[in-house]
Protein backbone atom coordinates (compact mmCIF):
# COMPACT_ATOMS: atom_id res chain seq x y z
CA UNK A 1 111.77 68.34 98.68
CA UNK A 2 110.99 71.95 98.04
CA UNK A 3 114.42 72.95 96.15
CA UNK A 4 113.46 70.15 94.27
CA UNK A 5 113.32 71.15 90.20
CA UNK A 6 110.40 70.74 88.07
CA UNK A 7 109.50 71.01 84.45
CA UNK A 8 106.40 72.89 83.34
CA UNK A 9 105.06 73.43 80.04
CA UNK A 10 103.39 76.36 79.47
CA UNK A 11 101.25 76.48 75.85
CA UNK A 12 103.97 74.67 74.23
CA UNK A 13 107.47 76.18 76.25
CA UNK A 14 109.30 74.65 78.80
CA UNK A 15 110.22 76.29 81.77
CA UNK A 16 111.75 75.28 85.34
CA UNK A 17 111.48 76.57 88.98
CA UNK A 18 110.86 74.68 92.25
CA UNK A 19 108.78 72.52 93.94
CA UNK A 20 108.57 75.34 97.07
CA UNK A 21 108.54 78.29 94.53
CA UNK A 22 105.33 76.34 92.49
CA UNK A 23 103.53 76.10 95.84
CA UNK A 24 104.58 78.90 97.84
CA UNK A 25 100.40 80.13 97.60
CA UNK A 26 98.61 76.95 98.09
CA UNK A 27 95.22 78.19 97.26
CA UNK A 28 97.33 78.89 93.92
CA UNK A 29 96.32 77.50 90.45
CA UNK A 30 99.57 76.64 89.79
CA UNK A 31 99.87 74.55 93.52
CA UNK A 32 96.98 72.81 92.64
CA UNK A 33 98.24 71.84 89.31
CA UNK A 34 100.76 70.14 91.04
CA UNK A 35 99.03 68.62 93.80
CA UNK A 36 97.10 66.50 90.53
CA UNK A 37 100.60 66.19 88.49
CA UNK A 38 101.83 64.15 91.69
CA UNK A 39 99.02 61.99 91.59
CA UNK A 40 98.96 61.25 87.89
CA UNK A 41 100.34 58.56 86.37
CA UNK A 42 102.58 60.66 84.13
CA UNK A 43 103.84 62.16 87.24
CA UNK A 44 107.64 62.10 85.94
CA UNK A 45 106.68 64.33 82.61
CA UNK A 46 106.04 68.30 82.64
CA UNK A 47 103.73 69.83 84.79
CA UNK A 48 101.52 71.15 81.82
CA UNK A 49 99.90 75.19 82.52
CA UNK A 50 97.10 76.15 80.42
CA UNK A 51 98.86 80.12 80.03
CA UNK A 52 99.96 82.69 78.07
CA UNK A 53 104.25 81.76 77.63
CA UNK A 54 105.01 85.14 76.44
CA UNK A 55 105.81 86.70 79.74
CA UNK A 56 105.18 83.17 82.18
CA UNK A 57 108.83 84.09 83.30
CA UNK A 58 107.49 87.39 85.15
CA UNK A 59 105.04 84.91 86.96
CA UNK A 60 107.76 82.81 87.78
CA UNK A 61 110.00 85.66 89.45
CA UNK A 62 106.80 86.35 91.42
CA UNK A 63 106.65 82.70 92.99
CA UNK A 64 110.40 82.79 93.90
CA UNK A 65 110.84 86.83 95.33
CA UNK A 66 107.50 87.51 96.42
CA UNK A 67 107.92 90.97 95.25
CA UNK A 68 106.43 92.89 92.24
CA UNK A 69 108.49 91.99 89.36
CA UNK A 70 110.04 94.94 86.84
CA UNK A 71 107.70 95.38 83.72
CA UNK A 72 108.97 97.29 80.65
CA UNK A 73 105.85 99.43 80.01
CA UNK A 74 102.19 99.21 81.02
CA UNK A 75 100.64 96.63 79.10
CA UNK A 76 103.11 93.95 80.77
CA UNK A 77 101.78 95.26 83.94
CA UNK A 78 98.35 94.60 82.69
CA UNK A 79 99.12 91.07 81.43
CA UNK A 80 100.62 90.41 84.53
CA UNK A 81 97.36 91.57 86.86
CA UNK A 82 95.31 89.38 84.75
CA UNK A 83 97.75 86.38 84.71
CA UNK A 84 97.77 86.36 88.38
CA UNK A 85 93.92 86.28 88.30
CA UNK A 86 93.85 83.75 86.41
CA UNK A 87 96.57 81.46 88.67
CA UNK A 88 94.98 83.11 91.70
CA UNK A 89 97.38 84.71 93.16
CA UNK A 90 95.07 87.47 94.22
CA UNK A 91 94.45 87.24 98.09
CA UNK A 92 95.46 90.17 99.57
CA UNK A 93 98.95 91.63 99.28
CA UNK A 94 99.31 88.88 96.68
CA UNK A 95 100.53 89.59 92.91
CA UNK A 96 97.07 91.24 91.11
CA UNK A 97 96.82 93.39 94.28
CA UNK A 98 100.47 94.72 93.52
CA UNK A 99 99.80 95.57 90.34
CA UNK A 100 96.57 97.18 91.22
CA UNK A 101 98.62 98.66 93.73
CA UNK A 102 100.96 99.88 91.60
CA UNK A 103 98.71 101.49 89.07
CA UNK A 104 97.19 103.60 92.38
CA UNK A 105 100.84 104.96 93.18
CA UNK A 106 102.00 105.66 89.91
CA UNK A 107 99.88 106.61 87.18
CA UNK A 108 100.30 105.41 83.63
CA UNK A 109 102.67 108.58 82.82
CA UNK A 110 104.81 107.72 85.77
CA UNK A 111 104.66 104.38 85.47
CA UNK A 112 106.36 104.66 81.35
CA UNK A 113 108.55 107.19 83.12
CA UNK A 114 110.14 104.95 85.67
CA UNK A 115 110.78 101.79 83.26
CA UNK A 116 111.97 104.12 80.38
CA UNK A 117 114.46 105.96 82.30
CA UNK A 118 113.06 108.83 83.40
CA UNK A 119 115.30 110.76 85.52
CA UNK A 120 113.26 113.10 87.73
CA UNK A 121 111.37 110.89 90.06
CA UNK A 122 111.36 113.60 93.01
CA UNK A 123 107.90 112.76 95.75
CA UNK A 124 107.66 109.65 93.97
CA UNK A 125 105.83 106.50 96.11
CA UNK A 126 108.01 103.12 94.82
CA UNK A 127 107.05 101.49 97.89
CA UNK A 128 107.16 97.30 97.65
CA UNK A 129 108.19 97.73 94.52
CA UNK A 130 110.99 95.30 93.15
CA UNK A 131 113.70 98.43 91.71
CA UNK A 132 116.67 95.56 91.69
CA UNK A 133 119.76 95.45 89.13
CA UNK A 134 117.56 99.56 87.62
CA UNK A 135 120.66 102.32 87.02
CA UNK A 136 119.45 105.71 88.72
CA UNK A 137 122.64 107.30 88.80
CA UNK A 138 121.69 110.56 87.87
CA UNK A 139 118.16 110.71 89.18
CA UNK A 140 116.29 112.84 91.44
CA UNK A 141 114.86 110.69 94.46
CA UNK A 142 114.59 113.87 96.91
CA UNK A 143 111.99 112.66 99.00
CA UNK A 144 110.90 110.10 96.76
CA UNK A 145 109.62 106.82 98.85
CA UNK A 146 111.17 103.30 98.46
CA UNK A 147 109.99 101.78 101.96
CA UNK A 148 110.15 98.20 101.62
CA UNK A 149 111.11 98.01 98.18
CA UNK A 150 113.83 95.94 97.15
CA UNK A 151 116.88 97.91 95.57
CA UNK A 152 119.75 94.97 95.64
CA UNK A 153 122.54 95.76 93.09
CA UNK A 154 120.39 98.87 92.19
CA UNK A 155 123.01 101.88 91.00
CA UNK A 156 122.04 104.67 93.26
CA UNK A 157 126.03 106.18 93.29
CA UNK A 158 127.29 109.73 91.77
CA UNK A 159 127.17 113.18 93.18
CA UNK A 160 124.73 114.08 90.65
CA UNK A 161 122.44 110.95 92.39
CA UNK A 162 119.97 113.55 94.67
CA UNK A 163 118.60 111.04 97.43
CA UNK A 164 118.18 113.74 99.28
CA UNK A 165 115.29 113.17 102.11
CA UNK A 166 114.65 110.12 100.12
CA UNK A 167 113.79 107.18 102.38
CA UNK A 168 114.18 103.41 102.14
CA UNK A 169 112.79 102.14 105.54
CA UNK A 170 113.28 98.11 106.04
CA UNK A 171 114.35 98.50 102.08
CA UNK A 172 116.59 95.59 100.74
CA UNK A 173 119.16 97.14 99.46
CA UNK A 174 122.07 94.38 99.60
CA UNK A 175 124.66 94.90 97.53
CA UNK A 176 123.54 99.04 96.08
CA UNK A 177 125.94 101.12 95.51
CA UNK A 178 125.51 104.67 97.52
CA UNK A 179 128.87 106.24 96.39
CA UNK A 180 129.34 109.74 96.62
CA UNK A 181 125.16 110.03 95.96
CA UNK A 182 123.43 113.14 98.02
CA UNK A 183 121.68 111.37 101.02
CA UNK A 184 121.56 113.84 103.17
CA UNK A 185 118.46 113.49 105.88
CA UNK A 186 117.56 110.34 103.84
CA UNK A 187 115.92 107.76 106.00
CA UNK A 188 117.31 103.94 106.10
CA UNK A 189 115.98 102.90 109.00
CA UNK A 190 115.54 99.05 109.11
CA UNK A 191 116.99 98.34 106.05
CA UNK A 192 119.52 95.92 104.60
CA UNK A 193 122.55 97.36 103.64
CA UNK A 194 124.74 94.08 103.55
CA UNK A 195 127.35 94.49 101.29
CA UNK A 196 126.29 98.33 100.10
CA UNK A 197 128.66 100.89 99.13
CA UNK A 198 128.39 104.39 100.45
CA UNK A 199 132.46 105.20 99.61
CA UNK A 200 132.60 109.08 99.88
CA UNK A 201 128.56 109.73 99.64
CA UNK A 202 127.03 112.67 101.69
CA UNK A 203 125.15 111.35 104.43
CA UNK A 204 124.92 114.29 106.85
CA UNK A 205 121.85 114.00 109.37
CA UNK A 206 121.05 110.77 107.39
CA UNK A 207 118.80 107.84 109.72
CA UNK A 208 120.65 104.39 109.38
């Protein structure tokens, strides 16, 4: 079945993910690969992947989310567009059109600014973007945009945290902690807020 687990081997490492997860894109590379291992008559070995291992995992976290996964600087982001060109995952709204995507929103300079820790990201467009499990306790989001992104167990808390006109329409932000953060007039209209904190933070005029 689909939550079944499966072996690949990936220029000479071993990783694991699902059978659903593998072909979530069936016009995928990595579906069709597969679709052939099934057949073989070596069926119960590896799935072998003619790739690049170094950053397969990212690939991997693509499959199962379905979201943009978090890159450490530019050239990951790069490795990753061409990866997914390579696997085809490029149809539209598919992985090389996020990162293409990505590079539109946020130029290089903003891009090494968000993964390094930047703290000022005032006006800044993180929509779709996967900004789980990132610290930004501190930052300046005021009307920053993080519609449909995905900010579960993101640290968004502190009264020095300026979400002020911020928004995070149909965001998933299950599990982010809001507390005592300056949301004032933000907009979270749509979005998941199972399990969020927002002990003591300044909503006022805010859109839940």
């Amino acid at each position: 079945g689909p939550d079944a687990f499966v072996e690949l081997r990936v220029g000479g490492r071993m990783f694991e993910t699902t059978i659903g997860d593998l072909t979530r894109f069936p016009h995928s590379v990595l579906a069709t690969l597969w679709q052939q291992h099934r057949m073989s008559k070596d069926h119960t070995g590896p799935v072998r992947v003619n790739g690049d291992p170094s950053l397969f995992h990212l690939i991997l976290n693509y499959l199962r989310r379905g979201k943009l996964p978090i890159v450490t600087d530019v050239s990951q982001l790069q490795w990753l567009e061409a990866e997914a060109e390579e696997y085809k995952l490029d149809g539209e709204g598919e992985l090389a059109d996020l990162c293409r995507d990505a590079y539109k929103r946020l130029d290089t300079v903003k891009v090494m600014q968000l993964l390094n820790g930047q703290r000022n990201l005032s006006g800044m467009d993180m929509r779709r973007l996967d900004l789980s499990d990132i610290d930004f306790r501190g930052a300046s989001m005021y009307r920053a945009r993080a519609d449909d992104a995905t900010l579960s167990d993101a640290m968004l808390s502190g009264a020095d945290t300026n979400l002020r006109h911020a928004s995070f329409c149909r965001a998933d932000a299950a599990r982010a902690h809001f507390g005592e953060a300056q949301l004032q007039e933000a907009k979270l209209g749509g979005a998941k807020l199972a399990e969020a904190s927002f002990v003591q933070a300044e909503a006022s005029k805010a859109d839940f």
